[in-house]
C-alpha atoms as a PDB file:
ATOM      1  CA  UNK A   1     -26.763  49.003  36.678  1.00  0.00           C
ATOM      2  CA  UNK A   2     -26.959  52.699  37.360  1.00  0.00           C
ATOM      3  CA  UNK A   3     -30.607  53.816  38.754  1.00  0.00           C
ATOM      4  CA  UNK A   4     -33.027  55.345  36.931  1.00  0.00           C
ATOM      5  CA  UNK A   5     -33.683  59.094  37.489  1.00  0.00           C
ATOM      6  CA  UNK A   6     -36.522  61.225  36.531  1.00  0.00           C
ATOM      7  CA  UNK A   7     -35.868  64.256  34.014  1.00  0.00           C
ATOM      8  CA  UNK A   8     -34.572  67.226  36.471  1.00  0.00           C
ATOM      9  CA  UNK A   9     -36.820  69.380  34.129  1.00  0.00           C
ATOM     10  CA  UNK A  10     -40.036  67.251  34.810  1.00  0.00           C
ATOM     11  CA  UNK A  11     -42.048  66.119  31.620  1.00  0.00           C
ATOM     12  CA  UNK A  12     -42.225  69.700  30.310  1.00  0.00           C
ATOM     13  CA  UNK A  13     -38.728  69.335  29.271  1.00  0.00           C
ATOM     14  CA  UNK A  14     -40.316  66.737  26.505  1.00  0.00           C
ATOM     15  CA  UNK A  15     -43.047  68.607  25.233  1.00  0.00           C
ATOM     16  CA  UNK A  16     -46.488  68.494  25.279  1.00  0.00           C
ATOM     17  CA  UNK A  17     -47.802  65.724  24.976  1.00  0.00           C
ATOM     18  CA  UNK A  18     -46.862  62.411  27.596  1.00  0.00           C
ATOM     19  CA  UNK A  19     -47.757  63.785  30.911  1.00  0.00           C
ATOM     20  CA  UNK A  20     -45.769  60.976  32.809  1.00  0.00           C
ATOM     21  CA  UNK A  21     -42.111  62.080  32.849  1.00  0.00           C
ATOM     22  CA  UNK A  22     -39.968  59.521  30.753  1.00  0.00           C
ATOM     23  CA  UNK A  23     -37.144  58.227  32.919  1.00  0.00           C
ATOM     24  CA  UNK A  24     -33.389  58.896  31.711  1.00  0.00           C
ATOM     25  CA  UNK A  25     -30.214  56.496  33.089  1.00  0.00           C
ATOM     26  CA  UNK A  26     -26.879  58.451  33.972  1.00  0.00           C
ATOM     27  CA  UNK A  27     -24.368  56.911  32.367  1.00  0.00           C
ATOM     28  CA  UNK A  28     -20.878  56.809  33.060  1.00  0.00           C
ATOM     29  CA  UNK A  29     -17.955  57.587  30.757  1.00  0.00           C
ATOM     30  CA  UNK A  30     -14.515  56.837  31.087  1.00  0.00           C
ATOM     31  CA  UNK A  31     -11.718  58.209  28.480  1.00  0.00           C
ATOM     32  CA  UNK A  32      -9.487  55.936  27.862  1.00  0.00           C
ATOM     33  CA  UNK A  33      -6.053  57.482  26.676  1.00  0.00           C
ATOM     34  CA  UNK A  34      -5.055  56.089  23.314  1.00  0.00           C
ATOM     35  CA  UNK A  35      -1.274  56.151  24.615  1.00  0.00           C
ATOM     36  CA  UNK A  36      -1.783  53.533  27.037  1.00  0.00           C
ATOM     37  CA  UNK A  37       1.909  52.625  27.246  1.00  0.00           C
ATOM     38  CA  UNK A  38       3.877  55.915  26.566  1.00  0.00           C
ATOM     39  CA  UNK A  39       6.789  56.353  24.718  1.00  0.00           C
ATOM     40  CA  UNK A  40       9.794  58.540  25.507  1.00  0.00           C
ATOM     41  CA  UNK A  41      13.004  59.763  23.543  1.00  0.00           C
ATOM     42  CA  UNK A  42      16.276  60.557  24.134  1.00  0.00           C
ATOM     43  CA  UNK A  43      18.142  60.600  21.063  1.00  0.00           C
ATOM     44  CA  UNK A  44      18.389  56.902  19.969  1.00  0.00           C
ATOM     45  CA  UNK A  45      17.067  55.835  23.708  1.00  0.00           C
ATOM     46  CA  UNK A  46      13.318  55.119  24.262  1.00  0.00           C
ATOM     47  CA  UNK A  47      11.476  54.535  27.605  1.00  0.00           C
ATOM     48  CA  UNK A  48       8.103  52.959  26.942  1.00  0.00           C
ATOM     49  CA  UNK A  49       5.974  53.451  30.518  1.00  0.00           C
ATOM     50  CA  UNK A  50       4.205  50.553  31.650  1.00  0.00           C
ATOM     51  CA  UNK A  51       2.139  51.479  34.662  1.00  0.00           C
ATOM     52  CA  UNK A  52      -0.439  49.045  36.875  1.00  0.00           C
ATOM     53  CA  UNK A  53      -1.435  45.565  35.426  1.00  0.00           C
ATOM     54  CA  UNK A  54       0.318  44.197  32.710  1.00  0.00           C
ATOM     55  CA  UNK A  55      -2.075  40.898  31.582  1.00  0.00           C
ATOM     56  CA  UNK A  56      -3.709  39.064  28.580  1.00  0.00           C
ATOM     57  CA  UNK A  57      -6.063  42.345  28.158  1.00  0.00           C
ATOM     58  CA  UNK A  58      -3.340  45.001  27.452  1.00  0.00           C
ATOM     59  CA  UNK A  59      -0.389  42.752  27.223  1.00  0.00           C
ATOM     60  CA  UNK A  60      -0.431  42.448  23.000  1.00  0.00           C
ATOM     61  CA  UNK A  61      -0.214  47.049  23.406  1.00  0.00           C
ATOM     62  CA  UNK A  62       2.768  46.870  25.239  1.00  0.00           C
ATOM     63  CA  UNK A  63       4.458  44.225  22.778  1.00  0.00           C
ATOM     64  CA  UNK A  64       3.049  46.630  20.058  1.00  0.00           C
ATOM     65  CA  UNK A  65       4.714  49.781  21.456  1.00  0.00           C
ATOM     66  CA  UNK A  66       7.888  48.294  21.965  1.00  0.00           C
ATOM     67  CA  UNK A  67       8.545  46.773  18.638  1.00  0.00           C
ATOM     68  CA  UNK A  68       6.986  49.907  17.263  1.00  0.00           C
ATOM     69  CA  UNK A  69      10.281  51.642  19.380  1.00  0.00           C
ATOM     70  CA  UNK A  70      12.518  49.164  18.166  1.00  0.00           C
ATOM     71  CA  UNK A  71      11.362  49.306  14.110  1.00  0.00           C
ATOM     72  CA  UNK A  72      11.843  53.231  15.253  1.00  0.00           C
ATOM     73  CA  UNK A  73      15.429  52.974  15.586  1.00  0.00           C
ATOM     74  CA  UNK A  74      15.471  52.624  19.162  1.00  0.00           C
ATOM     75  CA  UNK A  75      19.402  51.735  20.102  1.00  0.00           C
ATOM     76  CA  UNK A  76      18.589  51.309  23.563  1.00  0.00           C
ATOM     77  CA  UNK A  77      15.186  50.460  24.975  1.00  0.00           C
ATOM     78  CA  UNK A  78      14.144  50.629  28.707  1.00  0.00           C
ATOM     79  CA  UNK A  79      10.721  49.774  29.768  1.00  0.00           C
ATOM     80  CA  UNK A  80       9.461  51.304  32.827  1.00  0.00           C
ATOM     81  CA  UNK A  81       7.868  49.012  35.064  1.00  0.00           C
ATOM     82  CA  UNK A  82       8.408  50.965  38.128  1.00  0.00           C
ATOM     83  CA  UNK A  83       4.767  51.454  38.163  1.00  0.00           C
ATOM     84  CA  UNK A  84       3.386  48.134  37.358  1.00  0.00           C
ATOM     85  CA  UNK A  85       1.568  46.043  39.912  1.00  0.00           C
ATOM     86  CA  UNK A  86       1.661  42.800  38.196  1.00  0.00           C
ATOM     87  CA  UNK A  87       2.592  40.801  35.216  1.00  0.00           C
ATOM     88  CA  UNK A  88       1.430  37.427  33.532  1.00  0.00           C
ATOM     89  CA  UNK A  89       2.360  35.010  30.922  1.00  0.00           C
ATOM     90  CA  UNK A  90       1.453  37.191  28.400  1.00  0.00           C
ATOM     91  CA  UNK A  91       3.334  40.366  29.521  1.00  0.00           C
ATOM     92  CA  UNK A  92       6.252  38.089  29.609  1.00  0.00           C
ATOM     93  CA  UNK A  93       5.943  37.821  25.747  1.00  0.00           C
ATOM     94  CA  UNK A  94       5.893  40.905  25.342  1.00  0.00           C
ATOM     95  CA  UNK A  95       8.904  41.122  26.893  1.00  0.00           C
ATOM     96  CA  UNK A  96      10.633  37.990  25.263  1.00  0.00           C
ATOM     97  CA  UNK A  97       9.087  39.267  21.832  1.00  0.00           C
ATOM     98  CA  UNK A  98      10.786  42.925  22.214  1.00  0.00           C
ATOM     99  CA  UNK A  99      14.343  41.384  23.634  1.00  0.00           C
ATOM    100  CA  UNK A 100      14.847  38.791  20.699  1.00  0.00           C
ATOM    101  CA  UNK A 101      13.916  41.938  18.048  1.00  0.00           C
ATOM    102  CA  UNK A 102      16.613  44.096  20.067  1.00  0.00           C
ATOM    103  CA  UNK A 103      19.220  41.017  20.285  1.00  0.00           C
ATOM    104  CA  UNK A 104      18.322  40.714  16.015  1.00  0.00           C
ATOM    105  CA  UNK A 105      18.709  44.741  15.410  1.00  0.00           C
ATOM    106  CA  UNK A 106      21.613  45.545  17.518  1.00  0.00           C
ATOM    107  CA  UNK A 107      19.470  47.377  20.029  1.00  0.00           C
ATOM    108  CA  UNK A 108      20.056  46.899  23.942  1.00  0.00           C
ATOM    109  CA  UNK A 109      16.654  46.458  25.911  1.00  0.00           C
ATOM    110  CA  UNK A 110      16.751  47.312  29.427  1.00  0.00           C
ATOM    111  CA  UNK A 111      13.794  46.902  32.486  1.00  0.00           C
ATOM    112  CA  UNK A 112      13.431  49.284  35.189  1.00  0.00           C
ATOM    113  CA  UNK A 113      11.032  47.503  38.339  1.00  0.00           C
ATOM    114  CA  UNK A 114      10.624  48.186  41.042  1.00  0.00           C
ATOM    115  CA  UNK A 115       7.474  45.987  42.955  1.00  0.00           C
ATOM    116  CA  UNK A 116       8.590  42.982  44.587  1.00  0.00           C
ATOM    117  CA  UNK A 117       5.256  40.512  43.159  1.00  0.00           C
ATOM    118  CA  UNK A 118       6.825  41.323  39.472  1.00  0.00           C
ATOM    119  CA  UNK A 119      10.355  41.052  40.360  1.00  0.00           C
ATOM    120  CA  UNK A 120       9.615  37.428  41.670  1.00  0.00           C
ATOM    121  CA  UNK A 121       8.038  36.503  38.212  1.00  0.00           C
ATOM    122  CA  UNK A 122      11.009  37.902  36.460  1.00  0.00           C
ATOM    123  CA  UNK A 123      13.007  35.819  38.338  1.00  0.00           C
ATOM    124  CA  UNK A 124      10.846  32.399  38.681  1.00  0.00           C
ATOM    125  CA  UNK A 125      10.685  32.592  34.353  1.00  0.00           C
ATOM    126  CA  UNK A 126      14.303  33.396  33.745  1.00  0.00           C
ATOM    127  CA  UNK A 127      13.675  37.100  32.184  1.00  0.00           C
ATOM    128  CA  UNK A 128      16.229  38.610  34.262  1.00  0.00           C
ATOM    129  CA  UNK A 129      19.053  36.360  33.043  1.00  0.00           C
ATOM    130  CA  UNK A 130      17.515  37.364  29.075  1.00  0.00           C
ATOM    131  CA  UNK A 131      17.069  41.230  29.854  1.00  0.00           C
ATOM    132  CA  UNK A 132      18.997  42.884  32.830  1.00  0.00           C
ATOM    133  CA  UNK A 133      16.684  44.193  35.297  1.00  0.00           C
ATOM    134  CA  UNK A 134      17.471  47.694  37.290  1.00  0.00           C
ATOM    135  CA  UNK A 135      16.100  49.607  40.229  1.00  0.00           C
ATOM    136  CA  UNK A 136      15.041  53.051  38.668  1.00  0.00           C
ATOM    137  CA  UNK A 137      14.756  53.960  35.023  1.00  0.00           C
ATOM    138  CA  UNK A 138      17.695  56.565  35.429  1.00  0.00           C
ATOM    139  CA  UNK A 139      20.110  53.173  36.449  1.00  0.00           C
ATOM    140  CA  UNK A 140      18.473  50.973  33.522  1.00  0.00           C
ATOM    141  CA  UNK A 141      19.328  54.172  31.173  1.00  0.00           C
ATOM    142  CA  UNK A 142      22.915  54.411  32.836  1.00  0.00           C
ATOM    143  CA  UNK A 143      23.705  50.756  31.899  1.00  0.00           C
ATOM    144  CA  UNK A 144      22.919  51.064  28.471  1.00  0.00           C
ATOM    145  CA  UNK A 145      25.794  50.763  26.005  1.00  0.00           C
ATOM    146  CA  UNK A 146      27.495  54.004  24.876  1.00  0.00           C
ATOM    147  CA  UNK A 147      26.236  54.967  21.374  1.00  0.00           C
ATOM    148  CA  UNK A 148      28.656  57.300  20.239  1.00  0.00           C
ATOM    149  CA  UNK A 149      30.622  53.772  19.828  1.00  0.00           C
ATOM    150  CA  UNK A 150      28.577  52.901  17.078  1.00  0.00           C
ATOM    151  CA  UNK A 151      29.144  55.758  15.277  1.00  0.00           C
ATOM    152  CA  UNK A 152      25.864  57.023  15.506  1.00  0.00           C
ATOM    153  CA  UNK A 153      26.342  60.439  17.922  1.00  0.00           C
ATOM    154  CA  UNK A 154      29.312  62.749  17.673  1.00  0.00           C
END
């Protein structure tokens, strides 16, 4: 709890009337960005950004942005985990969730990590047998499939 302050103003600041100065509590705000788990094009290629924790409290957003990229059009998905600290059960849905929508579409999804905690996890579950796992997003991009061979670019 933050501590109560008096009024910089003093009680004159309320009137006339109370000659005890009322006491006001600062109180924090935080924004919280509504793009918690950004989402980048290139052509038929997104990268959805998946920085710091990835766990039961956020983990149902990142699912959510990456189908939303898949039912997009996305041909080629690659989710940037270079910046993420750590990942649980449920950020393994996610990732399960997004990889069997890909596999059903046509679409190829990709992971870019880079933190040796969710590399092990990757690894101990079996992910990085379903979803190939690269160093930087620029190699998880590079391994993608070429799209022009589905017709789709000129």
């Amino acid at each position: 709890m933050l501590p109560a302050v008096p009024h910089p103003l003093g009680a004159a600041a309320y009137g006339s009337g109370d000659a005890a100065c009322p006491l006001l509590r600062e109180v924090a705000v935080v924004v919280v960005s509504d793009e918690r788990f950004p989402v980048a094009w290139s052509g038929r290629t997104a990268v959805v950004t998946a920085a710091g924790e990835i766990d039961l409290t956020n983990a149902e957003g990142l699912r959510d942005a990456l189908l939303s990229a898949l039912n997009a059009g996305a041909l080629g998905l690659v989710v940037d985990m270079t910046a993420t600290t750590f990942l649980d059960s449920a950020g393994i849905t996610a990732l399960v969730r997004a990889a069997r929508r890909a596999s059903a579409s046509d679409a190829t999804v990709r992971l870019a990590v880079t933190a040796s905690p969710v590399l092990r996890v990757l690894n101990l579950v079996g992910i990085d047998q379903l979803i190939e796992v690269h160093p930087s997003v620029t190699a998880a991009v590079a391994s993608l499939p070429d799209q022009t061979d589905r017709g789709l670019l000129a």
